[in-house]
Protein backbone atom coordinates (compact mmCIF):
# COMPACT_ATOMS: atom_id res chain seq x y z
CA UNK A 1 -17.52 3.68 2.46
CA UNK A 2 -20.49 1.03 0.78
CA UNK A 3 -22.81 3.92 1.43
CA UNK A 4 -20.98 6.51 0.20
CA UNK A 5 -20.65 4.75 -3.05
CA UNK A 6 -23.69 2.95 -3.44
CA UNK A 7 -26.28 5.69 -3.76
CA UNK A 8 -29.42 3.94 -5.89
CA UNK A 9 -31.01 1.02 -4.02
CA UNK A 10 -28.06 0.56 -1.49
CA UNK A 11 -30.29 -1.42 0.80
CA UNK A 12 -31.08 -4.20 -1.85
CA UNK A 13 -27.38 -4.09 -3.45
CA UNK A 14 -25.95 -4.85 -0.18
CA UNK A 15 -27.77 -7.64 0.15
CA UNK A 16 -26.59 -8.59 -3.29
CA UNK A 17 -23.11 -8.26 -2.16
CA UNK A 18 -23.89 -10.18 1.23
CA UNK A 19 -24.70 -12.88 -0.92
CA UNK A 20 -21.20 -13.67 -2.62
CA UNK A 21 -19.33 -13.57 0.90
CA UNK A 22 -19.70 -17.83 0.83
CA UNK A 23 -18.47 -17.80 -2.79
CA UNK A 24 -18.91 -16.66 -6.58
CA UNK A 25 -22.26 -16.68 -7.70
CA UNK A 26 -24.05 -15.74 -11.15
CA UNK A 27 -26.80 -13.68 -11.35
CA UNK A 28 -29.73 -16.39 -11.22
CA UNK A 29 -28.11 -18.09 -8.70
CA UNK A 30 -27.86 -14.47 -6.19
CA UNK A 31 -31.57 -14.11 -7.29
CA UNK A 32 -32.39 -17.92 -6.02
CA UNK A 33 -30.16 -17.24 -3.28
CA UNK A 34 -32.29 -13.70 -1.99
CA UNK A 35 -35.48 -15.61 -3.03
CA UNK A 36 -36.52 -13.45 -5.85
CA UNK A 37 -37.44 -14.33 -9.51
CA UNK A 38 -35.10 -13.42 -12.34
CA UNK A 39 -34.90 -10.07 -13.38
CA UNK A 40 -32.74 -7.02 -13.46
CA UNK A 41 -32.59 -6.22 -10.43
CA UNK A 42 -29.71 -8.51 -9.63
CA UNK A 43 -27.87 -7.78 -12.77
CA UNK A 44 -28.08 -3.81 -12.48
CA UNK A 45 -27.06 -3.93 -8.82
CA UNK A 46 -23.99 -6.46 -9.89
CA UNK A 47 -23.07 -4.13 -12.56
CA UNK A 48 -22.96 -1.44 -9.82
CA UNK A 49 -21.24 -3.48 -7.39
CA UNK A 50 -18.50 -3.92 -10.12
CA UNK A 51 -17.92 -0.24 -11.29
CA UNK A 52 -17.41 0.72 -7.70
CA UNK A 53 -14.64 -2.33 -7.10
CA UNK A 54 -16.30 -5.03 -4.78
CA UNK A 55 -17.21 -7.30 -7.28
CA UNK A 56 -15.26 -8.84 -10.23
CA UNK A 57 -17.27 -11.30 -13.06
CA UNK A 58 -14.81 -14.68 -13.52
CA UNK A 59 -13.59 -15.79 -16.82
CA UNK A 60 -15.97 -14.17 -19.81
CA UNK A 61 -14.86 -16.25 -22.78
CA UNK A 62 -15.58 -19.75 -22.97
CA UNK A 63 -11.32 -21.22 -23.28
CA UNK A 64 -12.94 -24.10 -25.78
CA UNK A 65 -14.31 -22.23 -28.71
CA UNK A 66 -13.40 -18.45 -27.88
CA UNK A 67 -16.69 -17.49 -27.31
CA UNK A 68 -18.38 -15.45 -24.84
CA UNK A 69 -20.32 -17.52 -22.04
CA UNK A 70 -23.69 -17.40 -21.56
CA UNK A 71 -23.58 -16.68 -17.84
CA UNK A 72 -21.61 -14.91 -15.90
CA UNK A 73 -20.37 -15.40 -11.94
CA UNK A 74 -19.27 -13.20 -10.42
CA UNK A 75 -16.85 -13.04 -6.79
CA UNK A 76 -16.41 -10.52 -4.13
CA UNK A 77 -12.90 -9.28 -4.68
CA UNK A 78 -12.81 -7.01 -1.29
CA UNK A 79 -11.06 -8.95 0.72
CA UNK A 80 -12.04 -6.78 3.80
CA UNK A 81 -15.76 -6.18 2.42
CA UNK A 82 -15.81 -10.51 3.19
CA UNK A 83 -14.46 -10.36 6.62
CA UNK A 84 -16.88 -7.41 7.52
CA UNK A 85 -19.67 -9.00 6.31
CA UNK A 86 -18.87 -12.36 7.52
CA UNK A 87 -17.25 -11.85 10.90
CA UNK A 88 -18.04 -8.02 11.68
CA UNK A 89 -21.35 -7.19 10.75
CA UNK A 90 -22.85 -10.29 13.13
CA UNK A 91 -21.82 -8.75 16.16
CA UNK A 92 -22.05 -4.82 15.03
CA UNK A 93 -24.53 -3.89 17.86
CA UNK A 94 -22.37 -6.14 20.97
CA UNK A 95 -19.03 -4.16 19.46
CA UNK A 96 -20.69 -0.91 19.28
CA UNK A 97 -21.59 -1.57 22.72
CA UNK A 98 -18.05 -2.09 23.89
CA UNK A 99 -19.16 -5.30 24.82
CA UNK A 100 -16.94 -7.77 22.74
CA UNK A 101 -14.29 -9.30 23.41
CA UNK A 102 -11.44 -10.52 20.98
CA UNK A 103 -9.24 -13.28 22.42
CA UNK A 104 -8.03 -14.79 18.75
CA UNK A 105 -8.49 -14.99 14.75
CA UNK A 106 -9.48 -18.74 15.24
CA UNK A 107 -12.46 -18.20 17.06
CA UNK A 108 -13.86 -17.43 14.04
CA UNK A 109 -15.90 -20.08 12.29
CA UNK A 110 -14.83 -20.79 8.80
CA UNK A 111 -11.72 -18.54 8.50
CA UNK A 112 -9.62 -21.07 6.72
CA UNK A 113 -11.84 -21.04 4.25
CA UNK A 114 -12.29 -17.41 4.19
CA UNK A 115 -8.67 -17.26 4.25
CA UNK A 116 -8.37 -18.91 0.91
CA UNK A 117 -11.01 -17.47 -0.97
CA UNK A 118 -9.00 -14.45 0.37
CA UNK A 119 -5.26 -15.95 -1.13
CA UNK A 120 -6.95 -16.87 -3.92
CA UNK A 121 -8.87 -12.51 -4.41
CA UNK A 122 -4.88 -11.58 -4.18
CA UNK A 123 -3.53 -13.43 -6.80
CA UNK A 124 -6.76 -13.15 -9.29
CA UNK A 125 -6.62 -9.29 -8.27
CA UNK A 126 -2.70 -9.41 -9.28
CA UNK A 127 -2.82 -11.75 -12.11
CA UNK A 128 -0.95 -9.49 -14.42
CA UNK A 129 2.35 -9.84 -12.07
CA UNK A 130 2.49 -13.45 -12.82
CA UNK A 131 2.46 -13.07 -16.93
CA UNK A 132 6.34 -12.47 -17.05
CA UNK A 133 6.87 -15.68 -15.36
CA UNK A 134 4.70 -17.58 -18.26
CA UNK A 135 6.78 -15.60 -20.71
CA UNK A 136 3.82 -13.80 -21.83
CA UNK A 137 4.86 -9.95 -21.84
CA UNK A 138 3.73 -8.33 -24.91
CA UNK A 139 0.63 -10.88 -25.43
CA UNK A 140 -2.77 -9.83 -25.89
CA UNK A 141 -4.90 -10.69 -22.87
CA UNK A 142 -8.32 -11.81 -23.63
CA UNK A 143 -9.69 -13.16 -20.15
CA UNK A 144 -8.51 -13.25 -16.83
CA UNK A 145 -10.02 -15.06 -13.84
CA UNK A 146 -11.18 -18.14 -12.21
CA UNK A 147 -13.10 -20.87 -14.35
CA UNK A 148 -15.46 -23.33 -13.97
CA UNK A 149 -17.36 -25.30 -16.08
CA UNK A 150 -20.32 -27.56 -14.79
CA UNK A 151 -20.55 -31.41 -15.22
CA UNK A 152 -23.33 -32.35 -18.19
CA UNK A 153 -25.45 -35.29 -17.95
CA UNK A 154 -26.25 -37.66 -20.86
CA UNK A 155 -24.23 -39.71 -23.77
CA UNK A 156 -22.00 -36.88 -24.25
CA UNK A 157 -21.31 -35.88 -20.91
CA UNK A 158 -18.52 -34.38 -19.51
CA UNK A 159 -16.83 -33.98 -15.86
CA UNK A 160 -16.80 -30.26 -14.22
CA UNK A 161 -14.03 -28.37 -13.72
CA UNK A 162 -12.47 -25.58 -11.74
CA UNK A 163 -9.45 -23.58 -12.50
CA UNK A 164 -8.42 -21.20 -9.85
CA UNK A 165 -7.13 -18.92 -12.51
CA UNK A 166 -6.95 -19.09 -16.44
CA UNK A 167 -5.35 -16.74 -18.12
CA UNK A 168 -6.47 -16.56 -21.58
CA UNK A 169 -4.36 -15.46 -24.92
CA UNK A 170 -4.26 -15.93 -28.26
CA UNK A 171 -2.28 -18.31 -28.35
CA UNK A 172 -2.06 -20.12 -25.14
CA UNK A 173 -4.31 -21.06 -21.80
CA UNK A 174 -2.24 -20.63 -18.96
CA UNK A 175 -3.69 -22.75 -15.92
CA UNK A 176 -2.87 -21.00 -12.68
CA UNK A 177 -3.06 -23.58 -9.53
CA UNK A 178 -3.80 -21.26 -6.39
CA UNK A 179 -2.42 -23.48 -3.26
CA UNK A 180 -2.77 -21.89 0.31
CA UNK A 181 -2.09 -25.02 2.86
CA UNK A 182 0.97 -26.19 5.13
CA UNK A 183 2.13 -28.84 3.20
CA UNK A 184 1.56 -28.88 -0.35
CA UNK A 185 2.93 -31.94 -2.08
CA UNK A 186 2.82 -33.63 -5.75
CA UNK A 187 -1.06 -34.21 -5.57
CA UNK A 188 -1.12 -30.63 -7.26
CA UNK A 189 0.06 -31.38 -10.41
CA UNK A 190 -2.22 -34.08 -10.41
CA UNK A 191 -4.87 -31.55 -9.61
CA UNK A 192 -3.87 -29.05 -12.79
CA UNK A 193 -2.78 -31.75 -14.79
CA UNK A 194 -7.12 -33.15 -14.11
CA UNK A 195 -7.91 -29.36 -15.04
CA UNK A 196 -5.83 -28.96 -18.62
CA UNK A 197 -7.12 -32.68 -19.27
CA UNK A 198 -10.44 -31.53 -18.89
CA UNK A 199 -10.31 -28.14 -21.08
CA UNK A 200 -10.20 -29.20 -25.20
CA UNK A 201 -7.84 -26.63 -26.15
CA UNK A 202 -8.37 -24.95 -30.16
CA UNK A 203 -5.96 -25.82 -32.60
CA UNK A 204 -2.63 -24.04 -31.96
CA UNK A 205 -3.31 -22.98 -28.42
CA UNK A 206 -0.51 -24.06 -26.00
CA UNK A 207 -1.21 -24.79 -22.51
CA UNK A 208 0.97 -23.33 -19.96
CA UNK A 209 1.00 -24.12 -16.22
CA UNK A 210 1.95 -21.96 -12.82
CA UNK A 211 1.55 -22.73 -9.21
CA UNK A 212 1.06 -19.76 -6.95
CA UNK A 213 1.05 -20.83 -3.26
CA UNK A 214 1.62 -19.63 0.46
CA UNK A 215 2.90 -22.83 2.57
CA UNK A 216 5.33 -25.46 2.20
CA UNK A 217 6.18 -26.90 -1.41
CA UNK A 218 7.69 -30.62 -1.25
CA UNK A 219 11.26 -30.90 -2.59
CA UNK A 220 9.74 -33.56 -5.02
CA UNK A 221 6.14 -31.59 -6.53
CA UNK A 222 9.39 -28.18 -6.86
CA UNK A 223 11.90 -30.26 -8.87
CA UNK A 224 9.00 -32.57 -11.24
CA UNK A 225 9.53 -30.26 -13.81
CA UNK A 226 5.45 -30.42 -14.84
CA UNK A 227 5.10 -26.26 -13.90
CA UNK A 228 5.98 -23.77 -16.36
CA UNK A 229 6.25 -21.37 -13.22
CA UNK A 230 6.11 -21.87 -9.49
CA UNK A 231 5.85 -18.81 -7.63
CA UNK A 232 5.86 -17.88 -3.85
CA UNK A 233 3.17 -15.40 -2.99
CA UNK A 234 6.38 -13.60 -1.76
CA UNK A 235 7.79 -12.91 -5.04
CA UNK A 236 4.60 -12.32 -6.21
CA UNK A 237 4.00 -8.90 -4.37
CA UNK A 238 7.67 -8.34 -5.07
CA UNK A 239 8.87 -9.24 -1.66
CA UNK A 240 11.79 -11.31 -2.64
């Protein structure tokens, strides 16, 4: 299917793509990553990579002043493109022998944490299914995706932060929590209540707060009160 989409430079673009299997990336950091210098090379087969569908860029306006950011990053949003290229492709030539053998899921190295960057491509992917639960229908969306912001240095410094998913209107930020463990108790809301801290929101801009999750909620993080939604990946893809 990659081939029969990517037709210019298909060779260099997969290993572009390769590159964003451990997590999103921007542009410089692919290049340092393939051990190239800057150029655009990387951004043209990016640009590719996203018309075709494996690659989305994360949030594109800065939630602080409206702006648009400087740099982008950008994930791999195929959830099975990842698994191929971390799990498959490594042992193409033993299975195309008929020489491997699969015994279980967990003999793979890393898959919980493939698993969640996987959780978390299904609910960015879907984002637009959790906007009635915010009470947002009818609003103007002006990003859409995960956020992070590095930590400065210096008297003015500020702490990073990462947002799984901000959803960005005119009036409001909505700070989507993505939460894929067995237990999950009230240490999330202090985890999103860390993240709206962090973000200085404009004059009139709300915040608004959801928790999207496949595990166990606690009785006592359900019934706080603190999220303006808390959804079940269930009723998310419309299961319940």
């Amino acid at each position: 299917m990659f081939n029969d989409v990517i037709t210019s430079k298909p060779k260099f673009t997969a290993r572009v793509l390769k590159s964003l299997v451990e997590g999103p990336k921007s542009c410089a950091e692919v290049a340092k990553t393939l051990g190239i210098g800057k150029g655009g090379a990387v951004s043209d087969a990016m640009s590719v990579l996203e018309e075709s569908g494996f690659v989305s860029h994360e949030c594109s306006i800065n939630p602080e002043t409206g702006a648009e950011l400087r740099e982008r990053r950008y994930r791999l949003r195929d959830n099975y493109a990842r698994f191929y290229l971390k799990y498959v492709e490594p042992q193409k030539s033993v299975i195309d022998e008929g020489a491997f053998e699969f015994a279980s899921l967990r003999e793979f190295d890393g898959l919980d944490a493939v698993m969640g960057l996987a959780f978390e491509n299904l609910v960015v992917n879907n984002y637009r299914e959790i906007i009635p639960h915010l009470h947002l229908s009818g609003s103007l969306v002006m990003s859409a995706g995960p956020y992070r912001r590095k930590a400065t240095n210096g008297k003015n410094g500020r702490r990073g932060c990462q947002v799984d998913l901000l959803i960005q209107t005119r009036r409001a930020l909505c700070f989507v929590e993505v939460k894929r463990q067995g237990e999950i108790g009230r240490e999330v809301i202090d985890q999103v209540d860390s993240q709206v801290r962090a973000v200085v929101r404009p004059r009139g801009v709300s915040a608004k707060t959801a928790l999207v999750y496949y595990g166990h909620l606690s009785p006592v993080a359900a019934a706080d009160g603190y999220f303006d939604a808390i959804i079940p990946v269930s009723k998310l893809l419309g299961l319940e």
